[in-house]
PDB file of N, CA and C in Angstrom:
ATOM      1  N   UNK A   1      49.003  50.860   0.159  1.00  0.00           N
ATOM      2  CA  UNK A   1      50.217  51.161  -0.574  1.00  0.00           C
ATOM      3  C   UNK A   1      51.267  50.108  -0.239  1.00  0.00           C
ATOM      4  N   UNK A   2      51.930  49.436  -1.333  1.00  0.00           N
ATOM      5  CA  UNK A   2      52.920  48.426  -1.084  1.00  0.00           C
ATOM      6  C   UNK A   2      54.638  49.255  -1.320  1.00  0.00           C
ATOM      7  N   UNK A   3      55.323  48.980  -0.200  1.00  0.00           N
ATOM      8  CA  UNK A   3      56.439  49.311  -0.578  1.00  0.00           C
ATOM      9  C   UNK A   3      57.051  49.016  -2.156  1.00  0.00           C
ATOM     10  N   UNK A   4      56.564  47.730  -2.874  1.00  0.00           N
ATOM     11  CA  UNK A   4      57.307  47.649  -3.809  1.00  0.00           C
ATOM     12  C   UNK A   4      58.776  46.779  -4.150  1.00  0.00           C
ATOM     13  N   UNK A   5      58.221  45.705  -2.950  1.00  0.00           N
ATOM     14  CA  UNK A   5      59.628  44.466  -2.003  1.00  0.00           C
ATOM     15  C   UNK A   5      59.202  43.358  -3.089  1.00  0.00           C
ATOM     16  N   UNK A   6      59.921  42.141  -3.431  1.00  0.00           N
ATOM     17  CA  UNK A   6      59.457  41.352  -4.054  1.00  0.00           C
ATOM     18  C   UNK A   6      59.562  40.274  -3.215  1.00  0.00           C
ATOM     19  N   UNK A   7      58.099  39.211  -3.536  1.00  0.00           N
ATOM     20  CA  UNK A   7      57.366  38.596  -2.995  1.00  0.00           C
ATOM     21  C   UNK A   7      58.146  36.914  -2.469  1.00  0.00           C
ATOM     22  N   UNK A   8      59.225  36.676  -3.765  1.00  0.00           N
ATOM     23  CA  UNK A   8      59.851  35.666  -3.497  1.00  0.00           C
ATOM     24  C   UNK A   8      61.119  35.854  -4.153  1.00  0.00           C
ATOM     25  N   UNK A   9      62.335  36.348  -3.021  1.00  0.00           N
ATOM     26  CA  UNK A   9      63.541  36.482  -4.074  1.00  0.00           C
ATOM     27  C   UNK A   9      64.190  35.352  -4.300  1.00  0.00           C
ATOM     28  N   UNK A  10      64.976  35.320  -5.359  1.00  0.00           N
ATOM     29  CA  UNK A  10      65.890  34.244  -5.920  1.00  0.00           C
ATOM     30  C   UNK A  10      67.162  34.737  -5.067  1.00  0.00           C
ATOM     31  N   UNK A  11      67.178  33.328  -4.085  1.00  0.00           N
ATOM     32  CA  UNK A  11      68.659  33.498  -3.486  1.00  0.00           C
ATOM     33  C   UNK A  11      69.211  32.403  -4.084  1.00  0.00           C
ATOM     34  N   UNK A  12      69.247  31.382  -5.057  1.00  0.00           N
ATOM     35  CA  UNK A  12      70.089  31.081  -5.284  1.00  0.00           C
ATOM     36  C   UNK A  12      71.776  31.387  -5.951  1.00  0.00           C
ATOM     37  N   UNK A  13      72.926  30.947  -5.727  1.00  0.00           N
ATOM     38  CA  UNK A  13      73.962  31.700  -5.870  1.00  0.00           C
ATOM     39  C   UNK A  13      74.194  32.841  -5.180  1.00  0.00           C
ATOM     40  N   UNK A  14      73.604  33.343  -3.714  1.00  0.00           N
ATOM     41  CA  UNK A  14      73.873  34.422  -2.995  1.00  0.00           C
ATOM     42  C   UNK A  14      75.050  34.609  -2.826  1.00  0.00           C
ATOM     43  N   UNK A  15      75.893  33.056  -2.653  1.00  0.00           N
ATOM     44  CA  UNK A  15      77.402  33.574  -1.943  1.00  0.00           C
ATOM     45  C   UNK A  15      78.213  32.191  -2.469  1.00  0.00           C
ATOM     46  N   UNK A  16      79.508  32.060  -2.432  1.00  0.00           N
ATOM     47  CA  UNK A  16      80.120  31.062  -2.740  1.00  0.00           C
ATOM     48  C   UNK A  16      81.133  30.833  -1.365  1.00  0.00           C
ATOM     49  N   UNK A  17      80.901  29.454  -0.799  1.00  0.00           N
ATOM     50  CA  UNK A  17      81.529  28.881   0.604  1.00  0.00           C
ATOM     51  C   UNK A  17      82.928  28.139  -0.477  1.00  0.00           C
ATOM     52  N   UNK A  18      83.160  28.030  -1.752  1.00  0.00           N
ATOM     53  CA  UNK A  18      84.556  27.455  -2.201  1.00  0.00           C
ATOM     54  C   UNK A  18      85.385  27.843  -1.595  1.00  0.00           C
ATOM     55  N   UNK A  19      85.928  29.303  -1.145  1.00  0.00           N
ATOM     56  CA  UNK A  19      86.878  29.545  -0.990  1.00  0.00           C
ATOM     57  C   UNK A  19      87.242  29.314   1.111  1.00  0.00           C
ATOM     58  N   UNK A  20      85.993  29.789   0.795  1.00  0.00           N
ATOM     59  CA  UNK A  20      86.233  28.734   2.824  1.00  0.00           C
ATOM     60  C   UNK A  20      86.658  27.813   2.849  1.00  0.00           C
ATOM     61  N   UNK A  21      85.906  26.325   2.296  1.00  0.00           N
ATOM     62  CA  UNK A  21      86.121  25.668   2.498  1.00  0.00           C
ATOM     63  C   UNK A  21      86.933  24.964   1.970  1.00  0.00           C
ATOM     64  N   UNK A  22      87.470  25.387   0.717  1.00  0.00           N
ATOM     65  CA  UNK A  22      89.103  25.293   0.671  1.00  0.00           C
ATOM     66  C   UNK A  22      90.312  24.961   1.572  1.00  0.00           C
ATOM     67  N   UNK A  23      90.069  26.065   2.331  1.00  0.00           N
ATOM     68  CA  UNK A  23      90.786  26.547   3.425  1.00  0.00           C
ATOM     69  C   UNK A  23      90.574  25.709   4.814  1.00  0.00           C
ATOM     70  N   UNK A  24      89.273  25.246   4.685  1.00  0.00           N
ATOM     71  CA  UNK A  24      88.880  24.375   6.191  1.00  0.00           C
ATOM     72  C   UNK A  24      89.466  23.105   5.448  1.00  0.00           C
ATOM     73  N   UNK A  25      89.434  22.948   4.212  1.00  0.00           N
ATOM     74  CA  UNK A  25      89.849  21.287   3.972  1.00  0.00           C
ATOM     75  C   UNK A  25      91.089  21.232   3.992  1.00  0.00           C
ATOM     76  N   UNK A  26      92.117  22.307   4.085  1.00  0.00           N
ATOM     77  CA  UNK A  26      92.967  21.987   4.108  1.00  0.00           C
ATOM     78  C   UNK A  26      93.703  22.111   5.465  1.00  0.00           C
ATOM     79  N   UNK A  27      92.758  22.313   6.273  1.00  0.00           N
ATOM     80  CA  UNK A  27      93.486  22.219   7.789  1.00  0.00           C
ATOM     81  C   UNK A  27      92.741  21.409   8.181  1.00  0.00           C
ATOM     82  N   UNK A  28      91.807  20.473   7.230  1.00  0.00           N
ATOM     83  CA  UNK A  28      91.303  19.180   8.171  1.00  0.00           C
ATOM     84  C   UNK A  28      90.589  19.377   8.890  1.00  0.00           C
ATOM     85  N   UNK A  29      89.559  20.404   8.731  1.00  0.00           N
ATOM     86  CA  UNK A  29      88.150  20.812   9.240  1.00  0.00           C
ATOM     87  C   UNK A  29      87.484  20.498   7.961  1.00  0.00           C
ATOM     88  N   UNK A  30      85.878  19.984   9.034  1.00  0.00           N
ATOM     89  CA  UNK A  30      84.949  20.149   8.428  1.00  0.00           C
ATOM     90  C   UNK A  30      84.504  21.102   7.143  1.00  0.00           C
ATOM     91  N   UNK A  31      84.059  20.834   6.287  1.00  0.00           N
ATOM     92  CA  UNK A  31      83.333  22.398   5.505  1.00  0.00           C
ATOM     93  C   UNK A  31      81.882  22.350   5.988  1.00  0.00           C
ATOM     94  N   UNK A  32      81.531  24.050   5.272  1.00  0.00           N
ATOM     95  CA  UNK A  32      80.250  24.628   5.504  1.00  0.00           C
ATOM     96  C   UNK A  32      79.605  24.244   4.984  1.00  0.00           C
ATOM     97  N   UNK A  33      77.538  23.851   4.828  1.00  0.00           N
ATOM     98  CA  UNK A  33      77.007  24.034   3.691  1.00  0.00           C
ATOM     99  C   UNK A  33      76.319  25.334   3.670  1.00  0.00           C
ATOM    100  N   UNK A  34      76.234  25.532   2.461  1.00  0.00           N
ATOM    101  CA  UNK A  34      75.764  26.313   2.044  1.00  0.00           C
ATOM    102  C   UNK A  34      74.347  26.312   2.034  1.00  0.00           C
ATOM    103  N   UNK A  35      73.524  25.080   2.160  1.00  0.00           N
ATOM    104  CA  UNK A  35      72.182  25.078   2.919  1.00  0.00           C
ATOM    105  C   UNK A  35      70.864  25.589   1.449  1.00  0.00           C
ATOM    106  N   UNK A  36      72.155  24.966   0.188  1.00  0.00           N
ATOM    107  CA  UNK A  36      71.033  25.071  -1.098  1.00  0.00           C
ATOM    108  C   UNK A  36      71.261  26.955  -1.568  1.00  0.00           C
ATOM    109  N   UNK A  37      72.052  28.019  -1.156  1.00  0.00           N
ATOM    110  CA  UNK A  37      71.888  29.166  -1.273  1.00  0.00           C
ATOM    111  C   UNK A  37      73.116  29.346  -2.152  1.00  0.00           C
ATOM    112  N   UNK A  38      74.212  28.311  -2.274  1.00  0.00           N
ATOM    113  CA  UNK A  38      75.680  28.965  -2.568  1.00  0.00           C
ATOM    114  C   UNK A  38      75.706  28.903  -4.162  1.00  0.00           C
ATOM    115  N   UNK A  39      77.011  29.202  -4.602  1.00  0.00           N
ATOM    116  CA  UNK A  39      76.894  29.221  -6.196  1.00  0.00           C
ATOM    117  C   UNK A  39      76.665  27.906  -6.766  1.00  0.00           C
ATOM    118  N   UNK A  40      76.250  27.629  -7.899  1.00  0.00           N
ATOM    119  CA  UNK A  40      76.227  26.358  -8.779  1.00  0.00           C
ATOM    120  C   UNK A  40      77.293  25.737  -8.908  1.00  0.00           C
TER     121      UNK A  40
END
């Protein structure tokens, strides 16, 4: 019996780092990546 989980999810667009790193660029920090997962 399979739980019924799927096998390969689509994380792309999971989360959007814009508004972080907004905020880090404007105090002259580094930004995040998003590591291929964030919005388009």
């Amino acid at each position: 019996m399979r739980a019924g989980l799927i096998d390969e999810p689509g994380l792309d667009g999971i989360y959007d780092l814009t508004p972080l790193n907004k905020v880090l660029r404007a105090e002259g920090r580094p930004e995040v990546s998003d590591a291929g997962l964030g919005a388009p």
